[in-house]
PDB file of N, CA and C in Angstrom:
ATOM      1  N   UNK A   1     100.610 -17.428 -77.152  1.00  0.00           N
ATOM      2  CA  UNK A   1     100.869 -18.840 -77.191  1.00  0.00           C
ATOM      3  C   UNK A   1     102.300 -19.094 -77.628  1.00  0.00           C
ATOM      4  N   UNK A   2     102.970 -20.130 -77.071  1.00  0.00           N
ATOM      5  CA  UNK A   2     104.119 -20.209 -77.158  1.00  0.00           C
ATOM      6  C   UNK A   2     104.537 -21.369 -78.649  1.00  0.00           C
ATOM      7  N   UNK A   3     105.229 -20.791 -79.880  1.00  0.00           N
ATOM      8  CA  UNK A   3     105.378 -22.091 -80.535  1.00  0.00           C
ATOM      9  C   UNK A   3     106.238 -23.353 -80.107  1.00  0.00           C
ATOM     10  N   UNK A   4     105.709 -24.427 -80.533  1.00  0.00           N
ATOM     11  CA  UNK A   4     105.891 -25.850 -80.402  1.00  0.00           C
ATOM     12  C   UNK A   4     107.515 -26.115 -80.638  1.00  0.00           C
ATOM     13  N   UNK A   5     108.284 -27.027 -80.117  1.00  0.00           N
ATOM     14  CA  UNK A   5     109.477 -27.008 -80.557  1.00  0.00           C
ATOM     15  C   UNK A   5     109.414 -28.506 -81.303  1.00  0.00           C
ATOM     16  N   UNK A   6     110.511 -28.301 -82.037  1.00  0.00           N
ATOM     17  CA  UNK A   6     110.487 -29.298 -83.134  1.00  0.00           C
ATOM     18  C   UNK A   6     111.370 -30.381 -82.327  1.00  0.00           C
ATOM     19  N   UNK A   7     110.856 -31.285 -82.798  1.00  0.00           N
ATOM     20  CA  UNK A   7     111.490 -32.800 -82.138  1.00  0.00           C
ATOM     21  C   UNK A   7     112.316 -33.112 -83.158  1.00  0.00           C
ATOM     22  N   UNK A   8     113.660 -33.804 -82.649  1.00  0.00           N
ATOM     23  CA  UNK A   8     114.956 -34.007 -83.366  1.00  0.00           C
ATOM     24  C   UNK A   8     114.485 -35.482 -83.935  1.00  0.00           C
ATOM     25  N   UNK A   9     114.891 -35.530 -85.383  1.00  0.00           N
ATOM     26  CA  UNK A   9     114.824 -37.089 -85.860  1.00  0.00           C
ATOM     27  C   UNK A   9     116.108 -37.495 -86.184  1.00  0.00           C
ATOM     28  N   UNK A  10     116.450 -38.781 -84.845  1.00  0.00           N
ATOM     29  CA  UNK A  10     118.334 -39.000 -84.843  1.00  0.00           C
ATOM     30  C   UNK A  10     117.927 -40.399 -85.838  1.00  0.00           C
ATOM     31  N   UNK A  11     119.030 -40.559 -86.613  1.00  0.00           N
ATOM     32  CA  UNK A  11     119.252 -41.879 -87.730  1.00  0.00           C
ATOM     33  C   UNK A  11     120.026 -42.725 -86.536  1.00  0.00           C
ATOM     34  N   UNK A  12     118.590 -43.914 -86.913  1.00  0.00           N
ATOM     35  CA  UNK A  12     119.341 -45.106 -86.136  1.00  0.00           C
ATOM     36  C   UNK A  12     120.581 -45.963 -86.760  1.00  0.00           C
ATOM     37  N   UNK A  13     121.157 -46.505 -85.818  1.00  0.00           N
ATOM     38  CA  UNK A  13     122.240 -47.477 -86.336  1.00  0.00           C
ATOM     39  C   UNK A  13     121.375 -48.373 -87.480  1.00  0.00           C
ATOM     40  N   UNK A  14     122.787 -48.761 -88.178  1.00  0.00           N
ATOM     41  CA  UNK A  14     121.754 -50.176 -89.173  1.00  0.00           C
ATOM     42  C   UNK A  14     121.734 -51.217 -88.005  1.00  0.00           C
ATOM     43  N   UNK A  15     120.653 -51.824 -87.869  1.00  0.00           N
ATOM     44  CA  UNK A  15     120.369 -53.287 -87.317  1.00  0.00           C
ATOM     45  C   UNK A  15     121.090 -54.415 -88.181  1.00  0.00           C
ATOM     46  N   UNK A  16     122.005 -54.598 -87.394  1.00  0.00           N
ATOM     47  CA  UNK A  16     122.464 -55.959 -87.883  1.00  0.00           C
ATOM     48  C   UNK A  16     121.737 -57.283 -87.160  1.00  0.00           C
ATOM     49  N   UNK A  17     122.355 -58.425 -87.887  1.00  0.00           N
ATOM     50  CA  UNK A  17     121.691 -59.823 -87.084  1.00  0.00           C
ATOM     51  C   UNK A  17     122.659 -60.549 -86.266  1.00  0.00           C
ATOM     52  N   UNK A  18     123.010 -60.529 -85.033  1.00  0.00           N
ATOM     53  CA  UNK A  18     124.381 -61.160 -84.610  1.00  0.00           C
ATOM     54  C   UNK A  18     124.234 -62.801 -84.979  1.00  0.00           C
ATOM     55  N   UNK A  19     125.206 -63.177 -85.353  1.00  0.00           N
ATOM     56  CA  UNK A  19     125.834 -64.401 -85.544  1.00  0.00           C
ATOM     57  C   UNK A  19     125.998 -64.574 -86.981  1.00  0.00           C
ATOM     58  N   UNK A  20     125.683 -63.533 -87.588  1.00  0.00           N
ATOM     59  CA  UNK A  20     125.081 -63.744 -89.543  1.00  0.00           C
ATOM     60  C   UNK A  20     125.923 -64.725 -89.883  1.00  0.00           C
ATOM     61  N   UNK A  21     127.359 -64.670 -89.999  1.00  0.00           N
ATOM     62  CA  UNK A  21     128.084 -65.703 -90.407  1.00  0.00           C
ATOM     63  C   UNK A  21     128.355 -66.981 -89.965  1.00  0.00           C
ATOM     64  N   UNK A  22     127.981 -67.897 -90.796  1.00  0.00           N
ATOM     65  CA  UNK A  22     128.469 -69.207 -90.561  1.00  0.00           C
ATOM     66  C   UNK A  22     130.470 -69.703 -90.818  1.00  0.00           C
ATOM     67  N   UNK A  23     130.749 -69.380 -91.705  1.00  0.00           N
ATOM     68  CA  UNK A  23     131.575 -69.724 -92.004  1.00  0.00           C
ATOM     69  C   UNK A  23     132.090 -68.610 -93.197  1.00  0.00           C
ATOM     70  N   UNK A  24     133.243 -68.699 -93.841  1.00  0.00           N
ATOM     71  CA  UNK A  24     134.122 -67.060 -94.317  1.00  0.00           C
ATOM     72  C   UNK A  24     133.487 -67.724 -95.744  1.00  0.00           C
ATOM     73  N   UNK A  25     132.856 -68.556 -96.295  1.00  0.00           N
ATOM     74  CA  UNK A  25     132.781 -68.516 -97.632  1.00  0.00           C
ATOM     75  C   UNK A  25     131.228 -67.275 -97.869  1.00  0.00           C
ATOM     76  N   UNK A  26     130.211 -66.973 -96.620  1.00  0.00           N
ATOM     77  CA  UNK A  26     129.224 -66.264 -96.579  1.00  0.00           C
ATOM     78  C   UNK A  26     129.553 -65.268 -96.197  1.00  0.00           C
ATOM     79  N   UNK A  27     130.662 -64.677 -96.067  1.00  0.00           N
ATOM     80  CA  UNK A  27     131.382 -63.257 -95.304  1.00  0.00           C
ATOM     81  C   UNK A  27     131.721 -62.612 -97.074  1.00  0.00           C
ATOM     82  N   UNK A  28     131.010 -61.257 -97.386  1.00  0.00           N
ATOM     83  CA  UNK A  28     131.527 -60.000 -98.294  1.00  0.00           C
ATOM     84  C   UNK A  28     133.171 -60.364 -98.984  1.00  0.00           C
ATOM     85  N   UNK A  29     133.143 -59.997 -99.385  1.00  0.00           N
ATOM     86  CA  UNK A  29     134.611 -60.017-100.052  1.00  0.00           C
ATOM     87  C   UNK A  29     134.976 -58.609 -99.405  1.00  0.00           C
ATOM     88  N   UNK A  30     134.324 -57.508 -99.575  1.00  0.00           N
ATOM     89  CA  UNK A  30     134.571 -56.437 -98.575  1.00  0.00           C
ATOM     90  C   UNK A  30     133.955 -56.770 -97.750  1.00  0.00           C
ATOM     91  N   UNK A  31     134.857 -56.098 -96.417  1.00  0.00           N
ATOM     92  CA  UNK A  31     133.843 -56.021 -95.502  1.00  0.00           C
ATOM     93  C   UNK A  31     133.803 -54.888 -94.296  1.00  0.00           C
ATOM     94  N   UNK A  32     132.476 -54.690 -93.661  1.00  0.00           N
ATOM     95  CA  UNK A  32     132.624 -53.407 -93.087  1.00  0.00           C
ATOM     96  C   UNK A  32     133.139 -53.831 -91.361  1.00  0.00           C
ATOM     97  N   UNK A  33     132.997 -52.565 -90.274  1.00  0.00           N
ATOM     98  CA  UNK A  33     133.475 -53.193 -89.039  1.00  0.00           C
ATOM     99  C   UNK A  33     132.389 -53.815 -88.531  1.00  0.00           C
ATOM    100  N   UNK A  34     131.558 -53.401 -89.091  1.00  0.00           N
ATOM    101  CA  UNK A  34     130.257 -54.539 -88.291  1.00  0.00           C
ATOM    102  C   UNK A  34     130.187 -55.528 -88.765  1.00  0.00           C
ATOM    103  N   UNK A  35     130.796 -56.139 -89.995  1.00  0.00           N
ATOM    104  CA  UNK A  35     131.119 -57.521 -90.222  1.00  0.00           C
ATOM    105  C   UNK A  35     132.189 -58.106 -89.287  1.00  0.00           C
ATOM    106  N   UNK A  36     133.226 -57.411 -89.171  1.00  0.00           N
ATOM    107  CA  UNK A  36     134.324 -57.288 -88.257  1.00  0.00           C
ATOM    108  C   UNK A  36     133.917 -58.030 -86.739  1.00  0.00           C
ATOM    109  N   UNK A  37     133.222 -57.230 -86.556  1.00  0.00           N
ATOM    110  CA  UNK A  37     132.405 -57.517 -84.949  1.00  0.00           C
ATOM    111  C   UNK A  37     131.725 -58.951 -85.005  1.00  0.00           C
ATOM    112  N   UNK A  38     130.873 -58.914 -86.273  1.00  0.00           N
ATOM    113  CA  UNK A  38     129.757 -60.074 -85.837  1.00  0.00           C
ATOM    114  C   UNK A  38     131.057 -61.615 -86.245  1.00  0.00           C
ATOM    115  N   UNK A  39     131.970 -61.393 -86.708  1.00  0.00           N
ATOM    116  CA  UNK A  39     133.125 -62.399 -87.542  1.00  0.00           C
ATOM    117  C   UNK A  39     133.958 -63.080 -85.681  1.00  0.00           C
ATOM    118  N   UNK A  40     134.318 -61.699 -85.248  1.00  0.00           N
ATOM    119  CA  UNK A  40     135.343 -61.898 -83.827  1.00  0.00           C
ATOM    120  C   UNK A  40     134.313 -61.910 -82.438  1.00  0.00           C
ATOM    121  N   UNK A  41     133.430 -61.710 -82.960  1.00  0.00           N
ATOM    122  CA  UNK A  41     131.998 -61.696 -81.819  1.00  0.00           C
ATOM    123  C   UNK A  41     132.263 -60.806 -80.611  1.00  0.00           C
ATOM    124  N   UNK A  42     132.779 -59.934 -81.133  1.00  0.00           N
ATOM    125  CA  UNK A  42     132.620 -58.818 -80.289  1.00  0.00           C
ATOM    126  C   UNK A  42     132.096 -57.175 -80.512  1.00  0.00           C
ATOM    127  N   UNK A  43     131.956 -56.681 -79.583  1.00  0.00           N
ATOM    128  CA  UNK A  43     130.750 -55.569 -79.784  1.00  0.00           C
ATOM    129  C   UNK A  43     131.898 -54.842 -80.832  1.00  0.00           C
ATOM    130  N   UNK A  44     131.065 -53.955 -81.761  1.00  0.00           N
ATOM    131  CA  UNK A  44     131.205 -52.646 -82.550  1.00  0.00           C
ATOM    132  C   UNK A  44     132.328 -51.931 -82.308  1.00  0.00           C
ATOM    133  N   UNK A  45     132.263 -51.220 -80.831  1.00  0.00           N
ATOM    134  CA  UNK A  45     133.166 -50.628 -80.422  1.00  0.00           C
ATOM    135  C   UNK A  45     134.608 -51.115 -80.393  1.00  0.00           C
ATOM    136  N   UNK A  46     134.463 -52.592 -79.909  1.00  0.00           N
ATOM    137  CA  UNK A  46     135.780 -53.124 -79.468  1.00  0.00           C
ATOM    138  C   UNK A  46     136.371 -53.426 -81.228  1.00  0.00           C
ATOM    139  N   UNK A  47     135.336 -53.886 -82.003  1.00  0.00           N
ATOM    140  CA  UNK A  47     135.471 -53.823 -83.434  1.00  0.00           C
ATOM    141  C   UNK A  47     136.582 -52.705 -83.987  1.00  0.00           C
ATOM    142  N   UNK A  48     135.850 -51.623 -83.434  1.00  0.00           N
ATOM    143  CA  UNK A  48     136.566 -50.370 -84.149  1.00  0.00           C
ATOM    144  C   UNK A  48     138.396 -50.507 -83.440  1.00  0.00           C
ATOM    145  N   UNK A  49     138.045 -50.602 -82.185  1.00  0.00           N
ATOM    146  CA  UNK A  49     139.457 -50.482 -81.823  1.00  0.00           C
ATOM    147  C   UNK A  49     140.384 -51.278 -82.275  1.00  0.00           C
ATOM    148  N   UNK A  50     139.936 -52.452 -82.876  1.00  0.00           N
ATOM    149  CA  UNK A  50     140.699 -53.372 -83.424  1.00  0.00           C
ATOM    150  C   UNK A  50     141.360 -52.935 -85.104  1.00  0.00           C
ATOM    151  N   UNK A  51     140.046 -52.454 -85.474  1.00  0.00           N
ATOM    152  CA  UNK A  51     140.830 -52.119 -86.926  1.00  0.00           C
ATOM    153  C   UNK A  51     141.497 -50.425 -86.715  1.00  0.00           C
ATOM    154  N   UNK A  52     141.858 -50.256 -85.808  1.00  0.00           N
ATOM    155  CA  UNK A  52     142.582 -48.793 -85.815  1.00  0.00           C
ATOM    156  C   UNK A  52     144.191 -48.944 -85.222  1.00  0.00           C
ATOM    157  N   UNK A  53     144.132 -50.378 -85.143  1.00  0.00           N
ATOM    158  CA  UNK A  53     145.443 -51.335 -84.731  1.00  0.00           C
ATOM    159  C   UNK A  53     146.379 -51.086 -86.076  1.00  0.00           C
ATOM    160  N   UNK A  54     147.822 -50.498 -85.869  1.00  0.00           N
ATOM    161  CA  UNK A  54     148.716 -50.492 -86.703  1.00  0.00           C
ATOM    162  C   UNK A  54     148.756 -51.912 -88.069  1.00  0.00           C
ATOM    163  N   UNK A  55     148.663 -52.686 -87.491  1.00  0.00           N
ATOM    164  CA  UNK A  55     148.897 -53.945 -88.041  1.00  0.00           C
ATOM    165  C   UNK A  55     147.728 -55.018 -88.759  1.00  0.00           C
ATOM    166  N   UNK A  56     146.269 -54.091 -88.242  1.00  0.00           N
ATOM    167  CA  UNK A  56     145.525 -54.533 -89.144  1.00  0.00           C
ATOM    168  C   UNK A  56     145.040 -54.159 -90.315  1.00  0.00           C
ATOM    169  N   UNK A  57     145.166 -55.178 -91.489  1.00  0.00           N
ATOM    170  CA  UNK A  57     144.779 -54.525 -92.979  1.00  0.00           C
ATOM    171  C   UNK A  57     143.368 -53.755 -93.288  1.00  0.00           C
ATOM    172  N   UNK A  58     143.521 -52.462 -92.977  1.00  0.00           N
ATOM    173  CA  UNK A  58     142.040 -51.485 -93.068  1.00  0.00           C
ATOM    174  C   UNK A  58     142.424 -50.531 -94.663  1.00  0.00           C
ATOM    175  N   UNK A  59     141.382 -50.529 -95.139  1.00  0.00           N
ATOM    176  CA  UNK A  59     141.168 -49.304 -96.168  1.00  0.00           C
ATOM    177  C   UNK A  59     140.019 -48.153 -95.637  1.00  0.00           C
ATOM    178  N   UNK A  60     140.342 -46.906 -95.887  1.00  0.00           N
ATOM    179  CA  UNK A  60     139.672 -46.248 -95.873  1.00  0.00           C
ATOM    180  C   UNK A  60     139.329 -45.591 -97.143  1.00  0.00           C
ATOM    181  N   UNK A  61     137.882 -46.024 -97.526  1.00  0.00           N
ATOM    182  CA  UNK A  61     136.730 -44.888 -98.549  1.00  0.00           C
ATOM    183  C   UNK A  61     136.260 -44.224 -98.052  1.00  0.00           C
ATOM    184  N   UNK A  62     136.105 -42.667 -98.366  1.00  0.00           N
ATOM    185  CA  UNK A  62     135.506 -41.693 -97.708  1.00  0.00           C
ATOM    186  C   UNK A  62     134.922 -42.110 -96.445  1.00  0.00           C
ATOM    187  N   UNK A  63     135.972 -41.832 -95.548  1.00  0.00           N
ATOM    188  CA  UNK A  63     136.580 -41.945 -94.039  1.00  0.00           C
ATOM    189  C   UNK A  63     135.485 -43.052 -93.759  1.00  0.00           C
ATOM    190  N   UNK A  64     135.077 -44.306 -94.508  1.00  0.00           N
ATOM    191  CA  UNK A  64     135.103 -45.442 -94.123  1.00  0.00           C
ATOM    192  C   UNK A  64     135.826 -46.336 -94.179  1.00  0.00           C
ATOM    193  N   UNK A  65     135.863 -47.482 -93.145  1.00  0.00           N
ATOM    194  CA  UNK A  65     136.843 -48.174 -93.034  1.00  0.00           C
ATOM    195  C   UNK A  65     136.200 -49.591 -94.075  1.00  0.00           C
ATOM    196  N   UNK A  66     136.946 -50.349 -94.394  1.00  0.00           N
ATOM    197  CA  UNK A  66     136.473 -51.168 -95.111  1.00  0.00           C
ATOM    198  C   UNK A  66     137.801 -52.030 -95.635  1.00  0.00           C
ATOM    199  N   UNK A  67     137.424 -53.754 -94.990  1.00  0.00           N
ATOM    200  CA  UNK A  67     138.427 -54.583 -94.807  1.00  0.00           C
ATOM    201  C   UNK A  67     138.349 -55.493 -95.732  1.00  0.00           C
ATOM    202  N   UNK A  68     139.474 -56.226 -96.497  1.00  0.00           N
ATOM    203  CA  UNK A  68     138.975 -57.061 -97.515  1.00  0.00           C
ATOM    204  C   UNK A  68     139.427 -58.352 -96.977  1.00  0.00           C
ATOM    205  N   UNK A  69     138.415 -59.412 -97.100  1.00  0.00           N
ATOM    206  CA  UNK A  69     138.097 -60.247 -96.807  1.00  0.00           C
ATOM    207  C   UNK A  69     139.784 -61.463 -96.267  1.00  0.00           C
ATOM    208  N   UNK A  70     140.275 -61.573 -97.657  1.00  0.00           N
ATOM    209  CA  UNK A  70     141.807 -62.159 -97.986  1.00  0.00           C
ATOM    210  C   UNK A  70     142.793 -61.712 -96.830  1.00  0.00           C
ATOM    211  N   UNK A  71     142.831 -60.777 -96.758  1.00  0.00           N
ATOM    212  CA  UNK A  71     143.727 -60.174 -96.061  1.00  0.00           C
ATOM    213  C   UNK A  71     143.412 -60.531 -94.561  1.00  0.00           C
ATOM    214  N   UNK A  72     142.078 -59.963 -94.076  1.00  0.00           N
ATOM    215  CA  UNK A  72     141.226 -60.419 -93.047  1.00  0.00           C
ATOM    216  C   UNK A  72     141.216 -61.526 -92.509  1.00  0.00           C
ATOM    217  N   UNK A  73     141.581 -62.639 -92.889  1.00  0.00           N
ATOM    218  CA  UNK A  73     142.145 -64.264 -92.672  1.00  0.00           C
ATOM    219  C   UNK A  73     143.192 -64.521 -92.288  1.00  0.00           C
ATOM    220  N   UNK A  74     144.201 -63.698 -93.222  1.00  0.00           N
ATOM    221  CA  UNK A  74     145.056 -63.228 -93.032  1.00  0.00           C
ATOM    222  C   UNK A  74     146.056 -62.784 -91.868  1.00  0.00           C
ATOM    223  N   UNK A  75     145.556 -61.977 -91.409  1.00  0.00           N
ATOM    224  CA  UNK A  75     145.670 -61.156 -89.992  1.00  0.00           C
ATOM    225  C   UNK A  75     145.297 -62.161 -89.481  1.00  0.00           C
ATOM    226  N   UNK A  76     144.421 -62.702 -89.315  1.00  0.00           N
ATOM    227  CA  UNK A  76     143.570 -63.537 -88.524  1.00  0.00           C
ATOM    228  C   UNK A  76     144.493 -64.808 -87.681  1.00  0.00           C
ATOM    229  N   UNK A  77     144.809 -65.338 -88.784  1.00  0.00           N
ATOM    230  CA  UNK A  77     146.183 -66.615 -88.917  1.00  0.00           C
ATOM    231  C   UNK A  77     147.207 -66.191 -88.321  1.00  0.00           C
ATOM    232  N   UNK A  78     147.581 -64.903 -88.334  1.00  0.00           N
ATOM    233  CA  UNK A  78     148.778 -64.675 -88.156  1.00  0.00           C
ATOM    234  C   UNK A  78     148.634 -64.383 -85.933  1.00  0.00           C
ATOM    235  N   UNK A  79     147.751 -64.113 -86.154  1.00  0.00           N
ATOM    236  CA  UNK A  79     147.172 -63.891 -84.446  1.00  0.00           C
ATOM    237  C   UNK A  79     147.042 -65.067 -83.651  1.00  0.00           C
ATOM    238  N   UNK A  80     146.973 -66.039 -84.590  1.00  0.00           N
ATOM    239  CA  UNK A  80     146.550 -67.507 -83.817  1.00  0.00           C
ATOM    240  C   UNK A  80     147.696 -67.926 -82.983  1.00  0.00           C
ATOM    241  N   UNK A  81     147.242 -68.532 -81.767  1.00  0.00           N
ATOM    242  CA  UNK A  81     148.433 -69.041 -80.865  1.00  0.00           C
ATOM    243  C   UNK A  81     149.061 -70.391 -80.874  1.00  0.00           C
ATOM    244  N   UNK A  82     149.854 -70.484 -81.144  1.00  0.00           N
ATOM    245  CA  UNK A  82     150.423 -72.115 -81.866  1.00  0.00           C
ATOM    246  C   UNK A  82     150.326 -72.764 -80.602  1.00  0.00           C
ATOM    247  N   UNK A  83     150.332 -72.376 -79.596  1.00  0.00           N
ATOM    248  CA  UNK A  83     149.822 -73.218 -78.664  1.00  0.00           C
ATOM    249  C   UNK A  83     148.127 -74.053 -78.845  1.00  0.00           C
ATOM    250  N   UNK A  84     147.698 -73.441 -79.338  1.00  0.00           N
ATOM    251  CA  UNK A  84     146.728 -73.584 -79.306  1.00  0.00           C
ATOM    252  C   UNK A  84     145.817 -74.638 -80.687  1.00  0.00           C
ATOM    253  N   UNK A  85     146.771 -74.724 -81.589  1.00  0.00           N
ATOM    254  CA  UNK A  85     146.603 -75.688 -82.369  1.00  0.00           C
ATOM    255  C   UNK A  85     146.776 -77.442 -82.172  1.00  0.00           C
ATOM    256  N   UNK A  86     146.387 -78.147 -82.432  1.00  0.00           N
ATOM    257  CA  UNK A  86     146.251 -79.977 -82.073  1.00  0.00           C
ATOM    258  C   UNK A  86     147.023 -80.262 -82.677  1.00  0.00           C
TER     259      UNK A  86
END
């Protein structure tokens, strides 16, 4: 009889909730890229590519990335298109 092979147990992503944030006073003071994502409403991935951008304020803790909030506005403002203000 042949033994059984063992089935792999892969760790799922964390489930986030898209849209969590209303507004930046309910946004972490840190925050991770999946805050990142659900903040600019775009997927994870495109998330990541964004904070691996020279010019955006990222920290890394043990090779996590992790953005603080202040700064994050920050950047944010500074991206805005003055055209685009009333």
């Amino acid at each position: 009889m042949r033994a059984k092979k063992k089935q792999r147990v892969y760790k799922s992503r964390p489930k986030r909730i898209p849209n969590e944030y209303r507004n930046f006073d309910e946004v972490p003071d840190i925050m991770t890229v999946y805050d990142v994502a659900d903040i600019l409403r775009v997927s994870v991935a495109s998330a990541y590519t964004v904070t691996a951008s020279e010019d955006f304020p990222v920290m890394l803790l043990n090779c996590q990335r992790r953005i603080r909030k202040d700064k994050f506005i920050e950047w944010l403002m500074a991206k805005e298109n003055p055209k685009w203000r009333d």
